[in-house]
Protein backbone atom coordinates (compact mmCIF):
# COMPACT_ATOMS: atom_id res chain seq x y z
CA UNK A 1 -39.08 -44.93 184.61
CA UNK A 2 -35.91 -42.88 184.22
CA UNK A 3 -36.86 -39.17 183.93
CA UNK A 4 -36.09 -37.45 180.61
CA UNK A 5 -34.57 -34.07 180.01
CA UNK A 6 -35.05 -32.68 176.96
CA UNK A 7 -31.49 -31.07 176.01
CA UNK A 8 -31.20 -28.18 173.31
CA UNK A 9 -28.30 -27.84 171.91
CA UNK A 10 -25.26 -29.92 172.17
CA UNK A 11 -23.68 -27.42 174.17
CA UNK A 12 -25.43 -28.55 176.97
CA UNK A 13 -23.44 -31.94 176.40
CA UNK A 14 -20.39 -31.11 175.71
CA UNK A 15 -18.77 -31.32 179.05
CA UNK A 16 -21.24 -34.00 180.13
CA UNK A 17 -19.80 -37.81 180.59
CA UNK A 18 -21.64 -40.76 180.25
CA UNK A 19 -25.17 -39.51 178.41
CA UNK A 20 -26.72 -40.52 175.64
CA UNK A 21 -28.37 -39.16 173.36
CA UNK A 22 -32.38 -40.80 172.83
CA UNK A 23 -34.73 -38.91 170.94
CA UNK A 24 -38.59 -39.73 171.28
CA UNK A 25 -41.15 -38.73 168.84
CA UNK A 26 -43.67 -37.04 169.75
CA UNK A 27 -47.40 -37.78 169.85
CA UNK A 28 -50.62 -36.19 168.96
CA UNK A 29 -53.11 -36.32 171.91
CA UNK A 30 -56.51 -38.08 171.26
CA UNK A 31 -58.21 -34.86 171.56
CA UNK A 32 -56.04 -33.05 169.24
CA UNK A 33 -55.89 -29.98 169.28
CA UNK A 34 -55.82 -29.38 173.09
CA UNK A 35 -55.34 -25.46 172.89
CA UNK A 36 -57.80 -23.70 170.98
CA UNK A 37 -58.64 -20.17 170.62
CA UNK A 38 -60.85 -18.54 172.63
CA UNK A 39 -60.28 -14.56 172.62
CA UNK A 40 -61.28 -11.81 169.66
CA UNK A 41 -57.83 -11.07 169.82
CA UNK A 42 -56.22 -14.51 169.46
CA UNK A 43 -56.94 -14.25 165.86
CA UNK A 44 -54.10 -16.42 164.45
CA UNK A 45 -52.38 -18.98 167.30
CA UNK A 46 -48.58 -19.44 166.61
CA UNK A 47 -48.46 -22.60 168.73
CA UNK A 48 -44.44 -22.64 168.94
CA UNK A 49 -44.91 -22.14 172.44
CA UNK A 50 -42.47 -23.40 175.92
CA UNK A 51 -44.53 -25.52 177.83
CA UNK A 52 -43.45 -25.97 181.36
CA UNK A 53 -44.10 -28.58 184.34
CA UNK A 54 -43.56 -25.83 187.59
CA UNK A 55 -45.68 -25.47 190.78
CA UNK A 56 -47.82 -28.83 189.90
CA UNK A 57 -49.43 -27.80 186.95
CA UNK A 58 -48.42 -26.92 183.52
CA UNK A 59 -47.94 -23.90 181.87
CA UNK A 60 -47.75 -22.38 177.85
CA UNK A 61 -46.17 -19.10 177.01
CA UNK A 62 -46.68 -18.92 173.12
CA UNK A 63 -48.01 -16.25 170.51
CA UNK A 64 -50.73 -15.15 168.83
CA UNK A 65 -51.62 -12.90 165.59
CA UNK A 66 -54.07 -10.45 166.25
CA UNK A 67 -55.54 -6.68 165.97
CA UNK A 68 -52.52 -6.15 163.32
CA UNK A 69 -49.25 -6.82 165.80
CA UNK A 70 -48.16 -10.52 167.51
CA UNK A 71 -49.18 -10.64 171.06
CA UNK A 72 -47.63 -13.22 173.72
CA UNK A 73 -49.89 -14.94 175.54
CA UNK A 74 -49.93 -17.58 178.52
CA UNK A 75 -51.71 -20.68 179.56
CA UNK A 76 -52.20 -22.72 182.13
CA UNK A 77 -53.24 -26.38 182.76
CA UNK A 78 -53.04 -28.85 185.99
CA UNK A 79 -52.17 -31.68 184.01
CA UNK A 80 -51.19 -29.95 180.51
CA UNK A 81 -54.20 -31.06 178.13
CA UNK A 82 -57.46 -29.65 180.36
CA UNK A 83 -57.86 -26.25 180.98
């Protein structure tokens, strides 16, 4: 399988030769949702978060709604649906 690289802007191709561009929807895990909340203060979960493959594992930085202000908070997973 070919890795994929999920470009954000065409900036990033601009100067690039010989790419093409392949969107893939996405899909909804079976156990949907996968991050739920489990703090006092995560009161409202903004799930527009970066998820990232580093170090063998996963991890989440996205935002929350709580105690009157937004709060950003991180997650981690070793294989980015299990905790």
């Amino acid at each position: 399988m070919t890795p994929r690289t999920l470009f954000v802007d065409d900036g990033d191709l601009a100067h690039t030769h010989r790419v093409e561009r392949v969107i893939h929807p996405g899909r909804k895990h079976a156990e949907n949702p996968v991050l739920a909340r489990e703090a006092p203060w995560e009161e409202k979960l903004i799930c527009g978060g970066t998820v990232r493959h580093e170090e063998g594992g996963y991890r989440m930085w996205y935002q929350s709604y709580g105690r009157r202000t937004y709060l950003n908070l991180y997650a981690t997973s070793a294989d980015g649906i299990a905790r």
